[in-house]
Protein backbone atom coordinates (compact mmCIF):
# COMPACT_ATOMS: atom_id res chain seq x y z
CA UNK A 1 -12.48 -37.28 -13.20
CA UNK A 2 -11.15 -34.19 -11.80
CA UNK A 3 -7.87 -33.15 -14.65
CA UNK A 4 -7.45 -30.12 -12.38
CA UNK A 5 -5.27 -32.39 -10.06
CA UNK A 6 -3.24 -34.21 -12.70
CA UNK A 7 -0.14 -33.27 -15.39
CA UNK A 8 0.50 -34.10 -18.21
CA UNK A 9 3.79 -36.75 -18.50
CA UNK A 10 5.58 -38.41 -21.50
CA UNK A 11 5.58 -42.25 -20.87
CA UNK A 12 8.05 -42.47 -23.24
CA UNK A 13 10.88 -41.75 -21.60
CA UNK A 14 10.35 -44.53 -19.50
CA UNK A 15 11.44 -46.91 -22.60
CA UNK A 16 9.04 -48.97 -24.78
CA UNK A 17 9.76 -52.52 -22.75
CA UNK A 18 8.13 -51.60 -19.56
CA UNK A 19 4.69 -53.13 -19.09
CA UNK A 20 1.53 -51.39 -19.03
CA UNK A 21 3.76 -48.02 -20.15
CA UNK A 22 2.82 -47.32 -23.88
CA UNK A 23 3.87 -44.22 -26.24
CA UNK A 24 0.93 -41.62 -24.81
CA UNK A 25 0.96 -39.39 -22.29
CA UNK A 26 0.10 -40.58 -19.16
CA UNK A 27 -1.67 -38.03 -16.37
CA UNK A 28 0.05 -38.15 -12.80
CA UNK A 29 -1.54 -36.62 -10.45
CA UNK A 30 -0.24 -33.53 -8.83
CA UNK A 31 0.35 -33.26 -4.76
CA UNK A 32 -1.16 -31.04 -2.84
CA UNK A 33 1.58 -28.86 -2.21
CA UNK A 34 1.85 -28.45 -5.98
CA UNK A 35 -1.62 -27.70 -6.53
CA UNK A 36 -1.58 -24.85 -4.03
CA UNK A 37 1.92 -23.58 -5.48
CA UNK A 38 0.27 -23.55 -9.44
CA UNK A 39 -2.77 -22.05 -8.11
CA UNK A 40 -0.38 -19.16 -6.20
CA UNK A 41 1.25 -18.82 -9.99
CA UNK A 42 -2.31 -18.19 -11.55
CA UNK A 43 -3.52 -15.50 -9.06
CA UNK A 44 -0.14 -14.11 -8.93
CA UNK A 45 0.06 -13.34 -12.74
CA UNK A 46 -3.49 -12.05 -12.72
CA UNK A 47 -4.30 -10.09 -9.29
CA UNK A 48 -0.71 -8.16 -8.66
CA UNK A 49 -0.35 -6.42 -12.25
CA UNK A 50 -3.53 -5.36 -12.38
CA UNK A 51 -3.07 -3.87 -8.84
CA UNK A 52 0.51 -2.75 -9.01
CA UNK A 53 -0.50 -0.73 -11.85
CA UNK A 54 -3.46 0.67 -10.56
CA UNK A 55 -1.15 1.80 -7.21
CA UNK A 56 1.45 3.54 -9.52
CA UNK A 57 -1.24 5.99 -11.02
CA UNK A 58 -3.13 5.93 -7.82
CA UNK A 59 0.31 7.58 -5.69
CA UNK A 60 1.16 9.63 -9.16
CA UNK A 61 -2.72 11.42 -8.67
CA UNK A 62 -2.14 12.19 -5.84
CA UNK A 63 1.47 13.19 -5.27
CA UNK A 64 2.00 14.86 -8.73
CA UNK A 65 1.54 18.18 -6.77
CA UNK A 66 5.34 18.29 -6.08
CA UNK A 67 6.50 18.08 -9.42
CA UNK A 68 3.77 20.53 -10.74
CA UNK A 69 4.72 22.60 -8.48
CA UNK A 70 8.27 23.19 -9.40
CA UNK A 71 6.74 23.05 -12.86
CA UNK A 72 4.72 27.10 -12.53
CA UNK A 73 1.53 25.82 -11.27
CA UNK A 74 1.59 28.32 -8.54
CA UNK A 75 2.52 30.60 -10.56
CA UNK A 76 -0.42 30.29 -12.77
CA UNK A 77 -3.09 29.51 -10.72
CA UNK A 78 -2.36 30.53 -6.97
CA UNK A 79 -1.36 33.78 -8.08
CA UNK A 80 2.53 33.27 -6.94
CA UNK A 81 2.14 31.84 -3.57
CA UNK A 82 4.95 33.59 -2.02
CA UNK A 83 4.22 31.80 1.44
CA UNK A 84 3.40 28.30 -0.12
CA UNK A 85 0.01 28.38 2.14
CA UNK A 86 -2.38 27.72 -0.60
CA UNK A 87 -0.10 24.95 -2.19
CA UNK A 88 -0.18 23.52 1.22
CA UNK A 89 -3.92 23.33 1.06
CA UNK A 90 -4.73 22.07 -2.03
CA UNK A 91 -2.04 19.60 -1.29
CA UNK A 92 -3.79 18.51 2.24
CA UNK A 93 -7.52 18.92 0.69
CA UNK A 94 -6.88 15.28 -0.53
CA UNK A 95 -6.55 13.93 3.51
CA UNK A 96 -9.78 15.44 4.28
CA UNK A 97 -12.16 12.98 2.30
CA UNK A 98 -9.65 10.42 2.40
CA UNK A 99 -10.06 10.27 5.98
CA UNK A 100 -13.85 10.70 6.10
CA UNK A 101 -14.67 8.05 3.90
CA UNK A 102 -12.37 5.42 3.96
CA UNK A 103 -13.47 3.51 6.96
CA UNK A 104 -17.35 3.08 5.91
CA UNK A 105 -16.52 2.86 1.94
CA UNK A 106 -14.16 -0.36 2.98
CA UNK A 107 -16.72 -1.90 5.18
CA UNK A 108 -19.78 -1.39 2.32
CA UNK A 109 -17.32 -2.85 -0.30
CA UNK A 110 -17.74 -6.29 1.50
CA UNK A 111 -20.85 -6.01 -0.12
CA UNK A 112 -20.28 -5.78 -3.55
CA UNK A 113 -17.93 -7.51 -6.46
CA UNK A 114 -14.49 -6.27 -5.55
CA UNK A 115 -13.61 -5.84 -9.38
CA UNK A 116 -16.35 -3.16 -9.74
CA UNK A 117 -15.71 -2.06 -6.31
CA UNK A 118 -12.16 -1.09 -7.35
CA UNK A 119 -11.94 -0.56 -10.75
CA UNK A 120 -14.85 2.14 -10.63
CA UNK A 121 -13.37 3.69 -7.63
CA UNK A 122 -10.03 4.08 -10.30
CA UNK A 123 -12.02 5.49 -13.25
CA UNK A 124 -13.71 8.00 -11.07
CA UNK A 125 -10.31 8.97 -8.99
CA UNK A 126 -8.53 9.32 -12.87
CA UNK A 127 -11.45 11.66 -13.84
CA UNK A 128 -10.72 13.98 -10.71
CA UNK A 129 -6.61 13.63 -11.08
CA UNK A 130 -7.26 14.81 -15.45
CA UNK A 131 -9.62 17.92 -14.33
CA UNK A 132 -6.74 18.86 -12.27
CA UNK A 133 -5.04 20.10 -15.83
CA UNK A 134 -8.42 22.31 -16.29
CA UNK A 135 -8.43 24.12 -13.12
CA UNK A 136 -7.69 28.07 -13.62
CA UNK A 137 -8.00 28.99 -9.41
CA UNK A 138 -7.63 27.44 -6.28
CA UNK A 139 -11.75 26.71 -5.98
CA UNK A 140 -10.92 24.37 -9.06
CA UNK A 141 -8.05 22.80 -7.70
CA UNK A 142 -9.42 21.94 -4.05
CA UNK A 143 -12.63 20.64 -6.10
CA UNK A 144 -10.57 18.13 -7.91
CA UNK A 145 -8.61 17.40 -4.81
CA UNK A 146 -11.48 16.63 -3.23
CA UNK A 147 -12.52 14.11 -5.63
CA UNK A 148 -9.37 12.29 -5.90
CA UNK A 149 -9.59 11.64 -1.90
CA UNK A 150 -13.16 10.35 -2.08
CA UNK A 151 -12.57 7.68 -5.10
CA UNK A 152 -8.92 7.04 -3.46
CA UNK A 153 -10.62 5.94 -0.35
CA UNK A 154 -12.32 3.71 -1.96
CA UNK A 155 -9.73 1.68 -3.07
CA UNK A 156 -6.40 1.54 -0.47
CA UNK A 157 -8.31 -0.07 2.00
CA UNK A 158 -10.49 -2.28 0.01
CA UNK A 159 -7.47 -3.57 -2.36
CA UNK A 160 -5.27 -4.48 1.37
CA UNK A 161 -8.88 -6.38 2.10
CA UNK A 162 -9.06 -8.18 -1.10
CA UNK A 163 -5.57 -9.33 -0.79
CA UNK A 164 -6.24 -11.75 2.49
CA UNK A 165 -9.01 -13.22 0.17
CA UNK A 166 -6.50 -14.98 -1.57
CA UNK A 167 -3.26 -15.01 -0.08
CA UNK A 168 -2.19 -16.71 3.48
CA UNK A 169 -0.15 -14.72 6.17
CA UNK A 170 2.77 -16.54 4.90
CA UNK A 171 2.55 -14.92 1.15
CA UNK A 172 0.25 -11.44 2.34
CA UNK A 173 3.51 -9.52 3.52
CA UNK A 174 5.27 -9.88 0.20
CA UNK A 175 2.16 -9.07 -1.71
CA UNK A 176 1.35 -6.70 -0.25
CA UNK A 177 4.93 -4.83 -0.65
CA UNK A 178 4.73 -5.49 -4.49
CA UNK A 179 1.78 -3.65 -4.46
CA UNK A 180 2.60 -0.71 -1.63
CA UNK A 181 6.55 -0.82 -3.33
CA UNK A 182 4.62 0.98 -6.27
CA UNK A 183 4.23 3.83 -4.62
CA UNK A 184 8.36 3.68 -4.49
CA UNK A 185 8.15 3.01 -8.27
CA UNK A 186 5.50 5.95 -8.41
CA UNK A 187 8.01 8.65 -7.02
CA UNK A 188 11.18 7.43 -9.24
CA UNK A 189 8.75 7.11 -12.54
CA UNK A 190 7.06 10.43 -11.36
CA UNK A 191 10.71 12.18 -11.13
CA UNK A 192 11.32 10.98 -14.34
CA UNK A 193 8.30 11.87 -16.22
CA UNK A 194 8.32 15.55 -14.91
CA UNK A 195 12.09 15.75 -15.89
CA UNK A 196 10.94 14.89 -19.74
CA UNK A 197 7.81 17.42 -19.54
CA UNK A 198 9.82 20.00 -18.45
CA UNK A 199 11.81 19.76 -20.89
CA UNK A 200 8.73 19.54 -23.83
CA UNK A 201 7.81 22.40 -26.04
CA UNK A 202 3.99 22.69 -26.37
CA UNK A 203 0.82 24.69 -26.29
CA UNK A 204 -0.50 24.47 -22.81
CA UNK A 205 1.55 24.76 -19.93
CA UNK A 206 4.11 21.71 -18.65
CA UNK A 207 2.03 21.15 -15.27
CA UNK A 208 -1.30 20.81 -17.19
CA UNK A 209 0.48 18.24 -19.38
CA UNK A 210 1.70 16.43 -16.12
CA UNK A 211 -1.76 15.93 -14.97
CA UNK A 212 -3.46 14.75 -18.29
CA UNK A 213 -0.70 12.03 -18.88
CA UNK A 214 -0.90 10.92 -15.13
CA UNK A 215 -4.70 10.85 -15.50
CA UNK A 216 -6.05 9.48 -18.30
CA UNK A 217 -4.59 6.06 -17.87
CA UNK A 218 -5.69 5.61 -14.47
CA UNK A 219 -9.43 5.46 -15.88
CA UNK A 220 -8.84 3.00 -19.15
CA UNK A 221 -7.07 0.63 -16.20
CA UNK A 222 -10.16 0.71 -13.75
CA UNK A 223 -12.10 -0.66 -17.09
CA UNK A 224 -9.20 -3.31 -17.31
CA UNK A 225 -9.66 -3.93 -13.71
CA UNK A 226 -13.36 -4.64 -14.30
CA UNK A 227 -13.16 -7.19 -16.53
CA UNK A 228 -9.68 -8.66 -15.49
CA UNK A 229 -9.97 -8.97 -11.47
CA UNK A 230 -10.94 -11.97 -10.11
CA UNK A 231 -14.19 -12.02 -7.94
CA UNK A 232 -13.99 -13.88 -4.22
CA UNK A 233 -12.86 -16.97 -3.99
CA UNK A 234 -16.56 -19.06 -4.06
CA UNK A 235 -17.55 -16.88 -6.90
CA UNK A 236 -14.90 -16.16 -9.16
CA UNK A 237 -15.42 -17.87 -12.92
CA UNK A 238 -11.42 -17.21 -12.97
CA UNK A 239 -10.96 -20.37 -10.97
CA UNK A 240 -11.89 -23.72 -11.42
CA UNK A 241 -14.43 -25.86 -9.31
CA UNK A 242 -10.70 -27.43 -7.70
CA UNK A 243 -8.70 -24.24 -7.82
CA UNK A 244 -11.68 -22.56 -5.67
CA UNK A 245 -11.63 -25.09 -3.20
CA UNK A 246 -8.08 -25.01 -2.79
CA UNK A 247 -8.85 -20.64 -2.34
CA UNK A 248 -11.00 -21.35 0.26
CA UNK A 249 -9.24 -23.52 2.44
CA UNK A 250 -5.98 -21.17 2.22
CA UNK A 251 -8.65 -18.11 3.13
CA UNK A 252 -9.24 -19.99 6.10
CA UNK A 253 -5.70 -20.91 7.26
CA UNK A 254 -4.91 -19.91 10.91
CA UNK A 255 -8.09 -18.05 10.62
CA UNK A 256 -11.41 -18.60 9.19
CA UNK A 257 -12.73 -16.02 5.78
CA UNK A 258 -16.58 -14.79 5.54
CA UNK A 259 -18.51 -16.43 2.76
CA UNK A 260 -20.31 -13.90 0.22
CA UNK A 261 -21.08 -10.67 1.17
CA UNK A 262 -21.20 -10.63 5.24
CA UNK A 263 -20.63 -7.60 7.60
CA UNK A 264 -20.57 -8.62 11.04
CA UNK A 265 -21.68 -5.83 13.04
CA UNK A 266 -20.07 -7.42 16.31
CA UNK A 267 -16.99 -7.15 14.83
CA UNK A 268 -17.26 -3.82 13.25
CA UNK A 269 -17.78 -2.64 17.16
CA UNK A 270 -14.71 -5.00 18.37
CA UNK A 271 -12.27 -3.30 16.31
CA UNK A 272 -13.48 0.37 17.44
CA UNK A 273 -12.78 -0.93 20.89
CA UNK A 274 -9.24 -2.69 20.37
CA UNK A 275 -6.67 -0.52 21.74
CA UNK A 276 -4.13 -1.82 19.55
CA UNK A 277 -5.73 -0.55 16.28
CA UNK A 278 -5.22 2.91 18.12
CA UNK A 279 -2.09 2.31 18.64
CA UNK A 280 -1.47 1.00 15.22
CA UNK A 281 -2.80 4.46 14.29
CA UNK A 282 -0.13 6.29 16.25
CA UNK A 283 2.60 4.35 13.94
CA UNK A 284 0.59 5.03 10.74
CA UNK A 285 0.33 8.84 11.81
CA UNK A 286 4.34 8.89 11.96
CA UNK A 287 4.70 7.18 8.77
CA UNK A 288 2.05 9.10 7.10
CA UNK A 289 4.08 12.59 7.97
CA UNK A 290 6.88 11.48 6.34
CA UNK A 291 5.04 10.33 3.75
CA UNK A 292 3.25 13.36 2.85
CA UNK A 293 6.29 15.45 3.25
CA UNK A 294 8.26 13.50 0.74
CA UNK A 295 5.68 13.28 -1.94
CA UNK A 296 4.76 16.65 -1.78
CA UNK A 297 8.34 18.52 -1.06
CA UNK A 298 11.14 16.19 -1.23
CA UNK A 299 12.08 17.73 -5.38
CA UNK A 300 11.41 21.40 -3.37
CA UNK A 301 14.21 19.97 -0.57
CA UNK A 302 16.33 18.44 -3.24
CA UNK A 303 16.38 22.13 -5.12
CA UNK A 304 17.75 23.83 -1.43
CA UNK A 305 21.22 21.69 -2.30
CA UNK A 306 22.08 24.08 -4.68
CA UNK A 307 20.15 22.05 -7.66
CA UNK A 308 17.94 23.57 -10.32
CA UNK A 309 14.08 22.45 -10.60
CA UNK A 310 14.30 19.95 -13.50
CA UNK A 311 17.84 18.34 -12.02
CA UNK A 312 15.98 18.56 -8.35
CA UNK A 313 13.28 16.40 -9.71
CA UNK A 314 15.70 13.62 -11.72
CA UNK A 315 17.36 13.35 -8.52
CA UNK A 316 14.25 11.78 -6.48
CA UNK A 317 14.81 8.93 -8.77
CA UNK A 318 17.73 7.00 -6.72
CA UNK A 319 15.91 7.61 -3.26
CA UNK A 320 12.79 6.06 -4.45
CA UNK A 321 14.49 3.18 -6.16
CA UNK A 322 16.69 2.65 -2.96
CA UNK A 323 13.08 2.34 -1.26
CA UNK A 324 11.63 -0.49 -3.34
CA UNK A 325 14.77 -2.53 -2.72
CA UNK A 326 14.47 -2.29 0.60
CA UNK A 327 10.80 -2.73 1.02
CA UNK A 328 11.07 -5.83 -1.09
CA UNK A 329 14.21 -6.97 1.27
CA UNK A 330 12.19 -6.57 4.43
CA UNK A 331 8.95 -7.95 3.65
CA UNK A 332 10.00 -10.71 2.12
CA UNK A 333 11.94 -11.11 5.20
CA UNK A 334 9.34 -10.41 7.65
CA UNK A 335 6.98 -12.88 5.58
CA UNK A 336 10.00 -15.77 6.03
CA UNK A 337 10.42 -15.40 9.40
CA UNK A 338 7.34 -14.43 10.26
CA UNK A 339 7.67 -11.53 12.31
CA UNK A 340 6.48 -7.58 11.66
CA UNK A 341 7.30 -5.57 14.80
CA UNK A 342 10.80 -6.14 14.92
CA UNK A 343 11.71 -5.12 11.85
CA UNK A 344 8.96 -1.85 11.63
CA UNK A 345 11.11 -0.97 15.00
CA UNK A 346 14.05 -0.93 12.66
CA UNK A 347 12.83 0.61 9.56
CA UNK A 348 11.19 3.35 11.48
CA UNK A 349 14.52 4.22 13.23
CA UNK A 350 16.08 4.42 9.36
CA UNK A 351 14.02 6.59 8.64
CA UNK A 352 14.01 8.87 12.07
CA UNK A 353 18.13 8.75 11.66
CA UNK A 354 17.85 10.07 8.10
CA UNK A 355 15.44 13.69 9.12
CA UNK A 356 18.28 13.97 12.20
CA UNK A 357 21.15 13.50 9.64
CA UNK A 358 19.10 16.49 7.49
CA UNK A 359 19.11 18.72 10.60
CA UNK A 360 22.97 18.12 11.52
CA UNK A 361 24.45 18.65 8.14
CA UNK A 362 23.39 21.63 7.10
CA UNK A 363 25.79 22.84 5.21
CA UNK A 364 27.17 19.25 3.68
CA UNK A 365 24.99 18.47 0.53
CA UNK A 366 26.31 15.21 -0.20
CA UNK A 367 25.55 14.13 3.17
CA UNK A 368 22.55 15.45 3.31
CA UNK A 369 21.21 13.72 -0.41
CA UNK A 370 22.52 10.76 1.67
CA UNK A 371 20.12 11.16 4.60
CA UNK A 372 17.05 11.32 1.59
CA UNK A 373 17.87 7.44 1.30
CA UNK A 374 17.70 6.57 4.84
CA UNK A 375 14.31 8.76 5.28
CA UNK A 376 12.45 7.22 1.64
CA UNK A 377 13.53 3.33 2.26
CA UNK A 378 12.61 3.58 6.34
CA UNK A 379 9.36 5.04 5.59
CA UNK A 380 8.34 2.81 2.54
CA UNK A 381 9.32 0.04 4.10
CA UNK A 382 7.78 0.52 7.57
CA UNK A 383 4.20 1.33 5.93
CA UNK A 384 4.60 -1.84 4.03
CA UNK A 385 5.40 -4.00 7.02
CA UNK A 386 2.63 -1.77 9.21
CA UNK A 387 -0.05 -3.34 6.40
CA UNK A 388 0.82 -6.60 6.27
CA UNK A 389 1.06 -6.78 9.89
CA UNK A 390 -2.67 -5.76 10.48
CA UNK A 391 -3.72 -7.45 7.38
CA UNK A 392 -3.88 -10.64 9.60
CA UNK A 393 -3.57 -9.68 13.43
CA UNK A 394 -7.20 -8.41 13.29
CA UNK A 395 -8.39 -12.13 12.77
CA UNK A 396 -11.87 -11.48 10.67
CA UNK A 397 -12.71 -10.35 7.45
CA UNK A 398 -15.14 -7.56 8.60
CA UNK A 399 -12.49 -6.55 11.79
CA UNK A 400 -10.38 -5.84 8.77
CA UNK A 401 -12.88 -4.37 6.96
CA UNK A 402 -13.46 -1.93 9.90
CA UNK A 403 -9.64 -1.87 11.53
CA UNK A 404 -7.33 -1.52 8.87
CA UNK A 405 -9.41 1.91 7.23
CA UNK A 406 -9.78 2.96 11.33
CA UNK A 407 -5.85 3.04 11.79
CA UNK A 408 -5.46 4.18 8.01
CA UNK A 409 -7.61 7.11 8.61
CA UNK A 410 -6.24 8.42 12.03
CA UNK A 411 -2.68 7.64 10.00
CA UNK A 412 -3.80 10.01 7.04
CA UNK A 413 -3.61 12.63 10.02
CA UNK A 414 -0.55 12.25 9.84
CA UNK A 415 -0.86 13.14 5.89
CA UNK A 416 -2.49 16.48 6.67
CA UNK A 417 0.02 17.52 9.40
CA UNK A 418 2.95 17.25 6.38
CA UNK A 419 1.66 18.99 3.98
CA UNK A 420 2.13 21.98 6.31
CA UNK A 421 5.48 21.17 7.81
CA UNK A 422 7.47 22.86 4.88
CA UNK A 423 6.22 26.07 4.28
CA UNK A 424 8.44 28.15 1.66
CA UNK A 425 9.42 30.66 4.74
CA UNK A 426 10.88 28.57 6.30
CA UNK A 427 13.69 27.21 3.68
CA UNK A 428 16.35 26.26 2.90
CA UNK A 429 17.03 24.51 6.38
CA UNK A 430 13.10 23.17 7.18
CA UNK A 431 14.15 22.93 11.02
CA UNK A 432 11.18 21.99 12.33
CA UNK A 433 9.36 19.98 9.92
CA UNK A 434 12.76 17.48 9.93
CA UNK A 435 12.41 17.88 13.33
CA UNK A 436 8.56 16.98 13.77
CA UNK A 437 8.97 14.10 11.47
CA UNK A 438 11.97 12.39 12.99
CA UNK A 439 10.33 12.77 16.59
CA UNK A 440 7.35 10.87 14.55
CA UNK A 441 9.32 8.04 13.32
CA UNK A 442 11.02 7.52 16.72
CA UNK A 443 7.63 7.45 18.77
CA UNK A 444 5.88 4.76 15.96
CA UNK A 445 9.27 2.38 16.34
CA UNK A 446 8.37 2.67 20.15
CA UNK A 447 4.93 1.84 19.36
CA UNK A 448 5.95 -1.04 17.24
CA UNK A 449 7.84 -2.64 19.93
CA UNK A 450 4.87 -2.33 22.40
CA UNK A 451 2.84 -3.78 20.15
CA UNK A 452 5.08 -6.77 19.17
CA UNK A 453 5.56 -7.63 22.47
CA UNK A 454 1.57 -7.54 23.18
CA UNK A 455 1.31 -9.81 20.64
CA UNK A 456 3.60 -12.18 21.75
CA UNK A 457 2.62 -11.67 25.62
CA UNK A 458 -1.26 -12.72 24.17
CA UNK A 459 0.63 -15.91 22.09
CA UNK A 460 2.58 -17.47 25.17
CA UNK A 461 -0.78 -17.15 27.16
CA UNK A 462 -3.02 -19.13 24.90
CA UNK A 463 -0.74 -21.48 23.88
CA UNK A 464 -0.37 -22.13 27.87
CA UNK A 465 -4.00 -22.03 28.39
CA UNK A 466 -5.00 -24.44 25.18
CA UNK A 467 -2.48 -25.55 23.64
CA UNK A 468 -0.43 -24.71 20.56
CA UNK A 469 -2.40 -24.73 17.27
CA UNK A 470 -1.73 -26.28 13.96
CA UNK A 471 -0.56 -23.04 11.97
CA UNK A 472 -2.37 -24.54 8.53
CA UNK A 473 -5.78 -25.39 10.75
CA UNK A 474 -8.81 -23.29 10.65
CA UNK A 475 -9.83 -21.34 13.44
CA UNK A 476 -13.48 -20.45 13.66
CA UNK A 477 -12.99 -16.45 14.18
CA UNK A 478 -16.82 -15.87 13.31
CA UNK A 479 -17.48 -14.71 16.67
CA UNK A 480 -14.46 -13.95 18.90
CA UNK A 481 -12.42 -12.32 15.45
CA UNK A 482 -8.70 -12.33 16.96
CA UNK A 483 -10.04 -13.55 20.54
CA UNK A 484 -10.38 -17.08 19.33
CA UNK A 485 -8.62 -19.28 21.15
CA UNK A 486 -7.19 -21.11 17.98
CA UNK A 487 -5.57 -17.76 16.96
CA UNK A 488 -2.58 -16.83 17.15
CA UNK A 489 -1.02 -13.30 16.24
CA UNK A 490 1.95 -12.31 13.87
CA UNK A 491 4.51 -10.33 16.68
């Protein structure tokens, strides 16, 4: 007998008279719907800490740089940097491996365990973020730059890949926002952390100190990660023989998931030629600009109000909270009513109104603090959404594998383009890097809408041509990926 289906229930309570009924336990066995919703519990408790965590240290490597640098690091290493160039370069070196390597390191990680995949990629990316406190010139600090791109490749795009092992299209855009809202959590904890160094009395200066406590757990959580992550469905000894069966058949609702390690070369090609992905890419680029820019100078914008460095860097606390809130608030949504377009259209406008708001009131701090709100929960929440949406919309595992790194990397563009938008010289007003980033956020909402209503153009033609689908059926997408007539696309 199978006791992964029952529970446990007191027959007791029923009363001693009633026949057959005696003072044991009885099992009852457990519907479906509750097998699949204790199953969800399990993975949940396991796969998002782990994660989550693993995110937080990930954005804190790499967007430390703002904080350090309001903490003398150019001071004593760049040799003053009175034109911020070379902070604006070691800041960017971390795009330019990023962007290399994260489309072919997420299509070989189909082929190995994704718990050493991604918990190696951590311990090697923590290495390069700690030898960031040892660097004495800017060779040393473009080297470990460098590094931290390569290993951080490895994991963004694999970790949004592993999460449609497990988790339906229903359940991926809420995930997937716990996980991305970290990088919310990152900015707030990262304000707050700086504040206290800066405020510590010790040896070595506060920057290196920054580094080496940002660092060092990032590589004893890749060795959790190795022994704590669960495997693929088929394979993982986390689940039982029931609880993977139940995996596999939710991996294959409204879509059908690879079995083992499989790269589909057909598909790898298919997503290169989907014009959609490019488009995608567009959006990402946006996002990605105001991304950059905030993680890198939003305590240096922060300090133009009139604030002084270690107050400047408390007060990127509130925006970043503000940001998780929302992201949670609209992914959930988006997950409920299953929509994504609609409500990136909307998010990316925040966050376009919020740079304008920073051009107009130039002389009104309060307002302008204000605007920081709109521009952190718009752009946190629309890369959220933007994941989530693709996450499903490109139909196969290994179109994922090759579509979500291929938007991702023309998107870190985007990421290379901001770290040069706010050069020193051009303080305290920043007129055209607000300017070049709201532009940015307007054109990805258009994008979002064109894309939505593709989507839901391609949805009303199938479902006129065969038929509307079952949403919990599997499709067979082992050929046609998103083409399969069974498919049917998130708007």
């Amino acid at each position: 007998m199978d006791f992964d289906h029952y529970e446990h229930c007191d027959s007791s309570q029923y009363g001693p008279d009633i026949e057959g009924v005696g003072e044991t336990d009885t099992l009852v066995p457990l519907d479906p719907e509750a097998q699949e919703q204790r199953l969800l519990q399990k993975l949940d408790q396991r796969i998002l800490p782990i994660l989550c965590l693993l995110y937080l240290f990930a954005y804190l490597d790499r967007s430390n740089l703002g904080n350090a640098r309001l903490q003398g690091l150019p001071e004593d290493v760049l040799g003053g940097d009175p034109t911020g160039v070379l902070f604006d370069w070691v800041n960017s070196a971390f795009f330019f491996t990023y962007i290399l390597l994260q489309i072919p390191f997420t299509v070989l990680s189909k082929y190995y365990n994704p718990r050493i995949w991604i918990g190696c990629s951590a311990i090697l990316w923590g290495i390069c973020s700690t030898s960031m406190a040892a660097a004495h010139n800017f060779t040393g600090l473009m080297m470990a730059r460098l590094g931290l791109g390569t290993f951080e490749a490895a994991f963004g795009g694999a970790v949004v890949l592993y999460f449609s092992f497990y988790y339906t299209k229903a359940e991926c855009g809420t995930r997937i926002a716990y996980w991305f809202g970290f990088a919310a959590v990152a900015g707030a904890f990262g304000g707050l952390i700086a504040h206290g160094i800066q405020h510590v009395k010790v040896s070595i200066a506060n920057w290196r100190l920054l580094f080496m406590l940002e660092g060092i757990p990032t590589i004893f959580l890749g060795l959790l990660c190795i022994f704590m992550l669960p495997d693929r469905p088929e394979s993982t000894p986390f689940l039982t023989a029931a609880e993977r069966k139940i995996a596999i058949s939710r991996m294959n609702r409204g879509t059908s998931g690879d079995f083992g390690a499989v790269v589909r070369r057909s598909h790898v090609i298919a997503a290169f030629q989907d014009w959609r992905i490019y488009v995608g890419g567009v959006i990402y680029f946006g996002l990605n600009c105001a991304l950059s820019s905030l993680s890198a100078f939003l305590p240096t914008i922060i300090g133009t109000m009139g604030h002084t460095n270690a107050m400047a860097q408390l007060m990127t606390v509130p925006p970043y909270a503000m940001a998780g809130c929302v992201l949670l608030a609209t992914s959930y949504s988006s997950d409920r009513l299953q929509i994504r377009g609609p409500l990136l259209v909307f998010t990316s406008t925040l966050g376009g109104l919020g740079y304008m708001i920073l051009l107009g009131a130039t002389h009104q701090q309060d307002v302008r603090y204000g605007a920081t709100f709109l521009i952190t929960s718009g752009t946190y929440s629309s890369i959220g959404l933007m994941n989530a949406w693709f996450n499903h919309n490109l139909g196969s595992e290994t179109k994922r594998a090759a579509g979500i790194p291929l938007y991702g990397a023309i998107g870190q563009c985007g990421g290379i383009l901001g770290s040069h938008l706010y050069p020193l010289t051009e303080g305290p007003h920043y007129t055209n890097g607000f300017t070049v980033s709201a532009s940015l956020l307007f054109l990805a909402a258009l994008c979002a809408l064109l894309l939505s209503v593709s989507f839901r153009l391609d949805n009303t033609q199938r479902d006129q041509q065969y038929g509307k689908p079952d949403p919990n059926d599997m499709v067979d997408t082992s050929e046609l990926a998103d083409k399969a007539p069974g498919f049917r696309y998130v708007p």
